[in-house]
C-alpha atoms as a PDB file:
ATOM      1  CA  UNK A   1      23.014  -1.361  12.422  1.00  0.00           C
ATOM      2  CA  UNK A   2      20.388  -3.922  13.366  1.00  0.00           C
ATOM      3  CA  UNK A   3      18.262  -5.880  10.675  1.00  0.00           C
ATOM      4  CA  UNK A   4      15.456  -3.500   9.375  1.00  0.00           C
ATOM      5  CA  UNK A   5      11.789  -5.096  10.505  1.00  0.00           C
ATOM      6  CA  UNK A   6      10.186  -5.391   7.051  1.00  0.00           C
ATOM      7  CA  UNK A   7       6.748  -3.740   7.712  1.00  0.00           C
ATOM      8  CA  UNK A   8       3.958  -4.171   4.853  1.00  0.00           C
ATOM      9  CA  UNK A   9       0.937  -2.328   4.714  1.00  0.00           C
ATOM     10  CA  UNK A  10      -1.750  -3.446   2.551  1.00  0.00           C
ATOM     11  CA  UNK A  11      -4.052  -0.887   0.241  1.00  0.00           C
ATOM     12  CA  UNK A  12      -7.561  -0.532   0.380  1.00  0.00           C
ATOM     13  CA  UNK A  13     -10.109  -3.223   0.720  1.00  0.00           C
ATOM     14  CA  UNK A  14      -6.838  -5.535   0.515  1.00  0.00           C
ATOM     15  CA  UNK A  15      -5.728  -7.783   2.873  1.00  0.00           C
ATOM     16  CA  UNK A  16      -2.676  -8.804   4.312  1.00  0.00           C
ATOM     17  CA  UNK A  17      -2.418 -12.198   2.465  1.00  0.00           C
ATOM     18  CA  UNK A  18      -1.325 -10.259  -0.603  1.00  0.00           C
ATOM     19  CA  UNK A  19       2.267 -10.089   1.329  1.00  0.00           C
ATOM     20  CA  UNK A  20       2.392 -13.794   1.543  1.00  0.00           C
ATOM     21  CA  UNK A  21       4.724 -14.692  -1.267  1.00  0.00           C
ATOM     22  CA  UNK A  22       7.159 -12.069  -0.033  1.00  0.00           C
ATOM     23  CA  UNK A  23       6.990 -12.577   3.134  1.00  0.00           C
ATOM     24  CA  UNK A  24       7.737 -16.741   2.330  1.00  0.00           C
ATOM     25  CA  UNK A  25      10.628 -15.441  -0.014  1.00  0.00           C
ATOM     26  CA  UNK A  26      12.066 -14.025   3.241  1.00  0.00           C
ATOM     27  CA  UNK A  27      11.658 -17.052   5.335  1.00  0.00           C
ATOM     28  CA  UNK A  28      13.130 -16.552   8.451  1.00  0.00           C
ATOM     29  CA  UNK A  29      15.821 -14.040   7.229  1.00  0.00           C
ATOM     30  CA  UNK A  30      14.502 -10.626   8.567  1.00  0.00           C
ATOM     31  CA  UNK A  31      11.350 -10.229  11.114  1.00  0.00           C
ATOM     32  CA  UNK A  32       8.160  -8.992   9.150  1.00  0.00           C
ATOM     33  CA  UNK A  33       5.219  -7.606  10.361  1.00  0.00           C
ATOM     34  CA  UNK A  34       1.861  -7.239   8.248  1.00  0.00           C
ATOM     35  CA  UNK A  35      -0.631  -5.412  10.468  1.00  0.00           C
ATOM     36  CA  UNK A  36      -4.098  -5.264   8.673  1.00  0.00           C
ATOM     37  CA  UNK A  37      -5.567  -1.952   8.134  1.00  0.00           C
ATOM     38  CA  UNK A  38      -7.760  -0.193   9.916  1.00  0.00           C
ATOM     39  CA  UNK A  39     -11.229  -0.571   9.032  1.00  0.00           C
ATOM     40  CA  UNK A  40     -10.281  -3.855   7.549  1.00  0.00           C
ATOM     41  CA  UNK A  41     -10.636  -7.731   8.642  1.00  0.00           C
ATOM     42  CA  UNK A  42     -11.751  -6.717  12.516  1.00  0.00           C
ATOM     43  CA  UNK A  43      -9.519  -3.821  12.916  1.00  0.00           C
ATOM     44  CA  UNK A  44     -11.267  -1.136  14.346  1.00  0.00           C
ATOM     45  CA  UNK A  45     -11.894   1.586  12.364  1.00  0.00           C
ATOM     46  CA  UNK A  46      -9.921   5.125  13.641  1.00  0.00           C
ATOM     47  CA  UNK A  47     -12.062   7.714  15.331  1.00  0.00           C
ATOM     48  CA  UNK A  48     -14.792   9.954  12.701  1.00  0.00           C
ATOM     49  CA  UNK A  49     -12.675  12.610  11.393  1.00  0.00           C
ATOM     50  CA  UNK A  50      -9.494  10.947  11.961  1.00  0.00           C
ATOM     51  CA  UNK A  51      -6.087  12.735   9.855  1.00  0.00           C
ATOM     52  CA  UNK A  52      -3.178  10.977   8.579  1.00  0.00           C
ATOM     53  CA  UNK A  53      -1.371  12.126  11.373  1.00  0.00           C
ATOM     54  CA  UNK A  54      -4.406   9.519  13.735  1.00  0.00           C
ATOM     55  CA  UNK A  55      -3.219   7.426  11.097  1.00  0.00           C
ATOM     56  CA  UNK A  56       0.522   7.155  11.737  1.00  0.00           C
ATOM     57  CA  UNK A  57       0.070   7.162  15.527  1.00  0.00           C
ATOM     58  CA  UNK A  58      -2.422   4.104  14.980  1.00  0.00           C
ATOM     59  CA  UNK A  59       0.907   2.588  12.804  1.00  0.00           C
ATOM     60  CA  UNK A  60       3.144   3.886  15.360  1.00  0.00           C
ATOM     61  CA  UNK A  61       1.436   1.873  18.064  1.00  0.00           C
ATOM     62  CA  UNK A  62       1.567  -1.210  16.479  1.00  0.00           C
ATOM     63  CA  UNK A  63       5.387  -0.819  15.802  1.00  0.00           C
ATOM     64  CA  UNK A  64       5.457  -0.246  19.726  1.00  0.00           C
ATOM     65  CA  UNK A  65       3.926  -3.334  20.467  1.00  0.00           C
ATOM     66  CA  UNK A  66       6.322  -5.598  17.750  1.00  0.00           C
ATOM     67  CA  UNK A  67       8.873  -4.545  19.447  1.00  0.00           C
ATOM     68  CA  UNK A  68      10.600  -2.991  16.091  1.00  0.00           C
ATOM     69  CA  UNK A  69      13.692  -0.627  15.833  1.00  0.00           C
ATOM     70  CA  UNK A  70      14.969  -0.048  12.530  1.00  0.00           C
ATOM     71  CA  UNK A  71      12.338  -0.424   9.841  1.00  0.00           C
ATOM     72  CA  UNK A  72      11.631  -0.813   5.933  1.00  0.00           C
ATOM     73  CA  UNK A  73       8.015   0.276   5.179  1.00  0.00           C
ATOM     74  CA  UNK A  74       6.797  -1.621   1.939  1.00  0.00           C
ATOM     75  CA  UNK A  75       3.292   0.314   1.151  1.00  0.00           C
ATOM     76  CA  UNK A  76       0.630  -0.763  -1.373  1.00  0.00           C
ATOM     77  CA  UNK A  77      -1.451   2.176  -2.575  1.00  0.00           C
ATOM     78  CA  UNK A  78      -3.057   3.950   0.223  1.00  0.00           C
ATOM     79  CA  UNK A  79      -0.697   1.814   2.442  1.00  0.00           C
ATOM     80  CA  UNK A  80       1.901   3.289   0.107  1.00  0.00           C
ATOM     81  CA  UNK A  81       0.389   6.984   0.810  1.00  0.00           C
ATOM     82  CA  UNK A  82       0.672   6.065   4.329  1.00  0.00           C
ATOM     83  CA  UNK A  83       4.244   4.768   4.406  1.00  0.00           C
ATOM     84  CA  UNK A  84       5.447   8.364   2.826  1.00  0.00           C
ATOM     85  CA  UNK A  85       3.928  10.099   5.153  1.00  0.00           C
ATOM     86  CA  UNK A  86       5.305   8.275   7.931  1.00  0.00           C
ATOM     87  CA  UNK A  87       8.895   9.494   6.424  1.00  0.00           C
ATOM     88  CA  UNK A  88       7.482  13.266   5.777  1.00  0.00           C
ATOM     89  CA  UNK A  89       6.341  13.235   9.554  1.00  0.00           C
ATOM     90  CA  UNK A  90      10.039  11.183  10.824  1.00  0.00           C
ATOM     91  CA  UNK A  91      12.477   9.617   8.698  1.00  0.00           C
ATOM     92  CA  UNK A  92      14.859   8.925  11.250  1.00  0.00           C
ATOM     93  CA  UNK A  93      14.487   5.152  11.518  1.00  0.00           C
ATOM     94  CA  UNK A  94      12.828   4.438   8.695  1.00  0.00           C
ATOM     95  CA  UNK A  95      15.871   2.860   6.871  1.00  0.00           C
ATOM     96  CA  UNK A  96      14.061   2.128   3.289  1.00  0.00           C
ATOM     97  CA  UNK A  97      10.863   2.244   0.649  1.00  0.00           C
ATOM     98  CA  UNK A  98       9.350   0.072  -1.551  1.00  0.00           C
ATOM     99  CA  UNK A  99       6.539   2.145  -3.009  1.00  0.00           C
ATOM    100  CA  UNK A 100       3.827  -0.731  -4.658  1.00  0.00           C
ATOM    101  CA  UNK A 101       0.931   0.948  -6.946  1.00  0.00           C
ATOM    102  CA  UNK A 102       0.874   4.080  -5.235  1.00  0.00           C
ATOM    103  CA  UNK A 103       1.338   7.734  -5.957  1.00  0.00           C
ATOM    104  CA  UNK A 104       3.219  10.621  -4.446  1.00  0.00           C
ATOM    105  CA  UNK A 105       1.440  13.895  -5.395  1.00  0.00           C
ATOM    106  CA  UNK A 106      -1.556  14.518  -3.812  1.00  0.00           C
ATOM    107  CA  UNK A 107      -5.116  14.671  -6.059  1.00  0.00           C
ATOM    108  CA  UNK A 108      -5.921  17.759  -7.617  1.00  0.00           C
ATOM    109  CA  UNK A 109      -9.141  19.812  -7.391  1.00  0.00           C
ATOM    110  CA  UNK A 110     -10.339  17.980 -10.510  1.00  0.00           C
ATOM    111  CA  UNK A 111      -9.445  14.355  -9.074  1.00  0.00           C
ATOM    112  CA  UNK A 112     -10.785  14.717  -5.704  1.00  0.00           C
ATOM    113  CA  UNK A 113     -14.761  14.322  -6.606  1.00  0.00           C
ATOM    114  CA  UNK A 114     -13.946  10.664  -7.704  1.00  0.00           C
ATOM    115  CA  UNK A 115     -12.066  10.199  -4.858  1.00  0.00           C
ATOM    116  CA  UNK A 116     -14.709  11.379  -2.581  1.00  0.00           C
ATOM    117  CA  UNK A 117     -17.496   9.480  -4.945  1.00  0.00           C
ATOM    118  CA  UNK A 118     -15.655   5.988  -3.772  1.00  0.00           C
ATOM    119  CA  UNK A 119     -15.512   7.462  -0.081  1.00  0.00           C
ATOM    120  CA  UNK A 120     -19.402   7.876   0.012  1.00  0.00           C
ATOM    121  CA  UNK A 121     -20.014   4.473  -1.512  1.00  0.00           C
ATOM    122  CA  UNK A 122     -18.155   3.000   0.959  1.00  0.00           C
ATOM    123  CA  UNK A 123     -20.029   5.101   3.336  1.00  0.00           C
ATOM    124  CA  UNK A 124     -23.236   3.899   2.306  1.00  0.00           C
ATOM    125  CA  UNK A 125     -21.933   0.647   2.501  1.00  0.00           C
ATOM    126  CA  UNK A 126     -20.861  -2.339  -0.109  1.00  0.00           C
ATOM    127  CA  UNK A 127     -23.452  -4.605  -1.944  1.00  0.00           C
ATOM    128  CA  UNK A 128     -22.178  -7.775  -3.527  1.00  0.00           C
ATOM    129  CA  UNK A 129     -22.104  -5.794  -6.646  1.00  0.00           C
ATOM    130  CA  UNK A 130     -20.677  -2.546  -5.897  1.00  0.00           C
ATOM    131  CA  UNK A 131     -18.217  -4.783  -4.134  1.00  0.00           C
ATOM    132  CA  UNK A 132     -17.465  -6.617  -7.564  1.00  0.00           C
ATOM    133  CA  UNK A 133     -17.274  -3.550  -9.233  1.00  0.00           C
ATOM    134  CA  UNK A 134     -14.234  -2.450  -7.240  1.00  0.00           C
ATOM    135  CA  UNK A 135     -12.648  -5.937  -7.168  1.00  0.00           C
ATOM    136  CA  UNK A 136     -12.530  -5.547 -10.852  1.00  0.00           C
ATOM    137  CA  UNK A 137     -11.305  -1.934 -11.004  1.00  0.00           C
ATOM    138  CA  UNK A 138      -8.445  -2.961  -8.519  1.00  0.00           C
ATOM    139  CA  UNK A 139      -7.501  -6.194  -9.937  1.00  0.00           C
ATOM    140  CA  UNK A 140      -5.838  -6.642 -13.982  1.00  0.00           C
ATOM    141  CA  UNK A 141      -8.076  -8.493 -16.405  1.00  0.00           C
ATOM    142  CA  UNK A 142      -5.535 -11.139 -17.009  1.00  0.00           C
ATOM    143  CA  UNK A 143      -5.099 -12.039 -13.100  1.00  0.00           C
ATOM    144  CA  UNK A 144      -9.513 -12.507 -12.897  1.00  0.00           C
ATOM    145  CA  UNK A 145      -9.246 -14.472 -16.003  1.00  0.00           C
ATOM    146  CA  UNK A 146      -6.746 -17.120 -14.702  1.00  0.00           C
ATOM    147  CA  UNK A 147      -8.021 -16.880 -11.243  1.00  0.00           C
ATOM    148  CA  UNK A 148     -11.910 -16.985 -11.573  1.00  0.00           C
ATOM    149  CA  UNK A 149     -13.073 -17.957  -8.270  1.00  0.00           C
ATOM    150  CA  UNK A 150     -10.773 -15.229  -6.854  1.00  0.00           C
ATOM    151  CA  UNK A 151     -13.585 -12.221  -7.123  1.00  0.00           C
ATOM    152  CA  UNK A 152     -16.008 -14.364  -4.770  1.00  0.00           C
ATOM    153  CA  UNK A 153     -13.709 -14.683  -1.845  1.00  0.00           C
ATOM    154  CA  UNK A 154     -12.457 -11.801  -2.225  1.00  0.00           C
ATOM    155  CA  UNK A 155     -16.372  -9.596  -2.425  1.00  0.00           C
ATOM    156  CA  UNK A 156     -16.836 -12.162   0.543  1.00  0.00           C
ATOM    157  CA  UNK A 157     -14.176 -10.680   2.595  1.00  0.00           C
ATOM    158  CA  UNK A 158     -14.948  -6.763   1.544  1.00  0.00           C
ATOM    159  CA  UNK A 159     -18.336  -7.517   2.354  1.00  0.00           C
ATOM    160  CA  UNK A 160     -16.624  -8.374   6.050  1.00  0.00           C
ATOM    161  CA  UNK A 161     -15.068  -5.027   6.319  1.00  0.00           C
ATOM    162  CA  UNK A 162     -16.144  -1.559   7.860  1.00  0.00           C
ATOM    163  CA  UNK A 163     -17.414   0.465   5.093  1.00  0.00           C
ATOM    164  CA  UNK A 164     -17.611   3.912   6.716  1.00  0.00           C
ATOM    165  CA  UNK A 165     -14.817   3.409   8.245  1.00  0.00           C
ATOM    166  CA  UNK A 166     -12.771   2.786   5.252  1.00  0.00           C
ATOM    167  CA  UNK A 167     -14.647   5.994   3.445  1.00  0.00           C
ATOM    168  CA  UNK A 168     -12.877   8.036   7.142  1.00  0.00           C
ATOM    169  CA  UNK A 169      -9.304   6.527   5.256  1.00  0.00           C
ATOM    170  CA  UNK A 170     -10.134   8.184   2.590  1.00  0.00           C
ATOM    171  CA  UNK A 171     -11.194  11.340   4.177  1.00  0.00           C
ATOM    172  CA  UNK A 172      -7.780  11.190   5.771  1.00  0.00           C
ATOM    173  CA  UNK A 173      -5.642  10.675   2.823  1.00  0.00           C
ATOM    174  CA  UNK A 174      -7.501  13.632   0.958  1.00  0.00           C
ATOM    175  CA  UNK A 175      -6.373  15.776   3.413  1.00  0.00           C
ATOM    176  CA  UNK A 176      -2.351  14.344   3.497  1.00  0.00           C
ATOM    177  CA  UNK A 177       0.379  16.855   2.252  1.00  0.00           C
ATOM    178  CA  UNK A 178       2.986  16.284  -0.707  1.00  0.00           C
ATOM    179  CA  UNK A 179       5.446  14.033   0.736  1.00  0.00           C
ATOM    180  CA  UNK A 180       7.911  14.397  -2.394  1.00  0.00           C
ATOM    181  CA  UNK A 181      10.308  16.803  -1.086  1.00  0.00           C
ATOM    182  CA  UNK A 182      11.025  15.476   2.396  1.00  0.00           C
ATOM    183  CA  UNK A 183      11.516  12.359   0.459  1.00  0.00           C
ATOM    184  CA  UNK A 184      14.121  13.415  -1.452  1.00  0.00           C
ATOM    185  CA  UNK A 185      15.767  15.034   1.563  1.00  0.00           C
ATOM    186  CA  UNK A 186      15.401  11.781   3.481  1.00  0.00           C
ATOM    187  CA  UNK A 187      17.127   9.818   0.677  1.00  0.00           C
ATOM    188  CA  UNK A 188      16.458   6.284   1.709  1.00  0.00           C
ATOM    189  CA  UNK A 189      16.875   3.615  -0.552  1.00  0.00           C
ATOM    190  CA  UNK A 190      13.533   3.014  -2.277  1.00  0.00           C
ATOM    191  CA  UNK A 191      11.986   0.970  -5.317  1.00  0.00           C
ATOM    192  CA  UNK A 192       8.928   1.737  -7.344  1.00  0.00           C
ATOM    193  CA  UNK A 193       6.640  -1.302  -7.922  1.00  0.00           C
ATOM    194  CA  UNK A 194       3.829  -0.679 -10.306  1.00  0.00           C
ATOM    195  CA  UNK A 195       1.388  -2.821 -12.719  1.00  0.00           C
ATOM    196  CA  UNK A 196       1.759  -1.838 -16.008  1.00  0.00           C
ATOM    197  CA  UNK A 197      -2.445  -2.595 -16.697  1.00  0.00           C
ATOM    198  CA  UNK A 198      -3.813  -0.818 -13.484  1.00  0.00           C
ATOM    199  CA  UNK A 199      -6.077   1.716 -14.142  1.00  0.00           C
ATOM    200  CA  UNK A 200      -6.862   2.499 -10.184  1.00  0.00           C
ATOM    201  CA  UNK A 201      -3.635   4.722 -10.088  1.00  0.00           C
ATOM    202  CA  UNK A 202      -1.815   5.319 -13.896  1.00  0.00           C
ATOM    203  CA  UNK A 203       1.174   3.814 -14.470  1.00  0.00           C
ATOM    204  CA  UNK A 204       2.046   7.368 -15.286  1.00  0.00           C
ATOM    205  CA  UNK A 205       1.876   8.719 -11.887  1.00  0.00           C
ATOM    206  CA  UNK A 206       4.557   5.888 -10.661  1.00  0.00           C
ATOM    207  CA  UNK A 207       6.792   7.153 -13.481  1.00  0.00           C
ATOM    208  CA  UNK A 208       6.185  10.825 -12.342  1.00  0.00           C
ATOM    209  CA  UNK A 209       7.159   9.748  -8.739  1.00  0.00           C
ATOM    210  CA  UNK A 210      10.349   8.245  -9.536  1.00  0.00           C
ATOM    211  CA  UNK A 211      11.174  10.889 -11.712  1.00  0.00           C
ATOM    212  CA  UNK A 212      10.389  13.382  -9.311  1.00  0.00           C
ATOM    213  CA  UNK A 213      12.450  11.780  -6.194  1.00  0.00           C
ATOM    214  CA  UNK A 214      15.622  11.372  -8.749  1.00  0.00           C
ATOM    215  CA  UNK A 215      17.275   8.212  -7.402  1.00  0.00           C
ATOM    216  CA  UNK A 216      14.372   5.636  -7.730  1.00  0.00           C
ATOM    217  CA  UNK A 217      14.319   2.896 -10.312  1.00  0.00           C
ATOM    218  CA  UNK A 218      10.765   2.132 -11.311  1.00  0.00           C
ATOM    219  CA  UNK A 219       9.766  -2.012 -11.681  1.00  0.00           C
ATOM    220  CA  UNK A 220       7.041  -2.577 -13.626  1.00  0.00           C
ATOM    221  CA  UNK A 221       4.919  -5.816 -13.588  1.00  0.00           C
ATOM    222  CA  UNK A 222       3.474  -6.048 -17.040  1.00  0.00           C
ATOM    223  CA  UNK A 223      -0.111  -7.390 -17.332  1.00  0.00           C
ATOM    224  CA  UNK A 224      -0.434  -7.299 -13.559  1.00  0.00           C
ATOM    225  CA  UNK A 225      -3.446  -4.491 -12.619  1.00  0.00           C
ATOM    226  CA  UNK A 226      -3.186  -2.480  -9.301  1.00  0.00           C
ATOM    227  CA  UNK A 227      -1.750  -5.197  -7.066  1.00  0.00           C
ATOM    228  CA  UNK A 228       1.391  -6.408  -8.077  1.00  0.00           C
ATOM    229  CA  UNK A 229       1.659  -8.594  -4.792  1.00  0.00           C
ATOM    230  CA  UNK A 230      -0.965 -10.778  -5.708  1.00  0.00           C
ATOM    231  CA  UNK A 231      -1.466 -10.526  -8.889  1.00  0.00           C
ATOM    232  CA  UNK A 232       2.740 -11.292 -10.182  1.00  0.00           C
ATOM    233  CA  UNK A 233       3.497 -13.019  -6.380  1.00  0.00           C
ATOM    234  CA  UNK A 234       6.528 -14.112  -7.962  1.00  0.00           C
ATOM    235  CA  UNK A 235       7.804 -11.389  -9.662  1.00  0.00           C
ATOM    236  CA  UNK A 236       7.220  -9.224  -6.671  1.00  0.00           C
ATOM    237  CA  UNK A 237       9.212 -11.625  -4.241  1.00  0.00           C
ATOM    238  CA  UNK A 238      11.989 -11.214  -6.448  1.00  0.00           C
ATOM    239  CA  UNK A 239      11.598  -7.451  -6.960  1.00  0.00           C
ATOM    240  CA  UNK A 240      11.614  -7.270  -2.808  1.00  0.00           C
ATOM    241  CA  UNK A 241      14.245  -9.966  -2.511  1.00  0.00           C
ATOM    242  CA  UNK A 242      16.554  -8.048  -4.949  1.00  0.00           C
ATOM    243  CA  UNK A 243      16.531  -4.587  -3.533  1.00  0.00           C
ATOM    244  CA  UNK A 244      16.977  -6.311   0.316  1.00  0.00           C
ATOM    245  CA  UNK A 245      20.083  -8.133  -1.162  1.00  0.00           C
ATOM    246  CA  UNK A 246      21.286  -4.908  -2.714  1.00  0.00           C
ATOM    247  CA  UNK A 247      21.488  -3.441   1.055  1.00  0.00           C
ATOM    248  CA  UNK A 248      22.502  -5.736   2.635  1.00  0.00           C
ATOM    249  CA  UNK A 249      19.806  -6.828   4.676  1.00  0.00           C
ATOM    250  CA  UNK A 250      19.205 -10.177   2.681  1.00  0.00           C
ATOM    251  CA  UNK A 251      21.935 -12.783   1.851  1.00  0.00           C
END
C-alpha cells in the first residue's frame, strides 16, 4: 500500500497553525495536507442549512484536488466529529484515526441548548469580548498563563472569521448520527488525544469513546485544555509520531 496522506482538520474557531509542530515532526516523511475550515480564515462558509453530509463532500473535494489516495484523518474536536463521520459515511480508504479533544456520541436533549446557545452567538456575530470568552473556554489556564499575548492574536484572527457561518457548522454537527458502531466495524488503527484540563468537551467523554470502540488507547496531555496541538506541541508530535511509527508509515 501507498503512504497514507496525513490529513488534519482543525476544530472550531482554530486554525490550521495548531498542526504545525506535527506536521514539522513529519518533515518530509509522508505528504500532509491541513485544509482550513470552512467558515474559517477566507474559506467560504457552506451553503445555509448545509448537513454533515455538505460537509464531507466540501472535505471530499479538497482531497480531489491534493491529489490524495490512501488517507489518515487526524480531527480536532468538531474536525474530530467530522473525521468520524467521514468513516461512518466510507471507510474504505481511510487507513487510520487520531481522534484530538473530540467526542463520539452525539449531544443529548439536555446538551443541545448550550450547543445551540454558542451557535446563535456566533450567529449574531463575535465582539472582542465574547471572542475572549471562548478563547479562554477553549484554551487550559496554564497554556494563557505562559503564553499571554496568545489570546490577542488569536481574538484578532476569530474576529477575521465568518460568524454565521461557523453557527451553520454547528447546525450541521447537531444533526450528525452516532458514528461509534461503524467505527468499530471499520477497525482502523486509531489513538485518542485528549487534555486532561479541558472543560469544552470532558475528559470523560474521550474515556467513554475509547472504551466504547474497544481497541483504542487513550493519551492524555495533562494540564493542556481543549487543544492539545497547541497547547503540549511537543507532546502531541510525539503522540502522532509514535502511532505513525507503530504502522509503519513513519521510520
Amino acid at each position: 500500500m501507498a503512504r497514507p496522506t496525513i490529513v488534519f482538520l482543525h476544530g472550531l474557531l482554530m486554525s490550521p497553525a495548531i498542526w504545525d509542530s506535527a506536521r514539522t515532526r513529519i518533515g518530509s516523511a509522508l505528504a500532509t495536507l491541513a485544509p482550513w475550515q470552512p467558515a474559517h480564515g477566507g474559506e467560504p462558509a457552506l451553503r445555509q442549512g448545509a448537513t454533515i453530509g455538505d460537509w464531507t463532500e466540501w472535505l471530499e473535494g479538497k482531497l480531489q484536488m491534493a491529489g490524495a489516495g490512501p488517507i489518515v484523518l487526524v480531527g480536532h474536536s468538531m474536525g474530530g466529529m467530522l473525521t468520524m463521520e467521514m468513516v461512518r459515511r466510507d471507510p474504505s480508504r481511510i487507513v487510520g484515526l487520531v481522534l484530538v479533544g473530540t467526542r463520539a456520541r452525539p449531544w443529548s436533549e439536555a446538551e443541545r441548548p448550550g450547543v445551540e446557545g454558542l451557535a446563535q452567538s456566533m450567529e449574531a456575530g463575535l465582539t472582542d469580548e465574547t471572542a475572549r470568552q471562548f478563547g479562554r473556554f477553549l484554551i487550559g489556564a496554564r497554556f494563557l498563563e505562559r503564553n499571554p499575548a496568545w489570546l490577542d492574536t488569536w481574538t484578532k484572527q476569530a474576529l477575521e472569521d465568518d460568524g454565521p457561518g461557523m453557527a451553520g457548522l454547528m447546525h450541521a454537527l447537531l444533526g450528525r448520527a452516532d458514528p461509534t458502531s461503524a467505527l468499530r466495524a471499520a477497525g482502523r488503527p486509531t489513538i485518542v488525544t485528549h487534555g486532561g484540563a479541558d472543560v469544552a468537551i470532558a475528559l470523560d467523554d474521550a474515556r467513554l469513546m475509547a472504551a466504547d470502540l474497544g481497541y483504542v488507547p487513550l493519551e492524555i496531555a495533562e494540564g493542556a485544555g481543549h487543544c492539545p496541538p497547541l497547547e503540549a506541541p511537543d507532546w502531541f508530535a510525539d503522540a502522532c509520531a509514535g502511532f505513525f511509527r507503530a504502522q509503519g508509515w513513519l521510520q
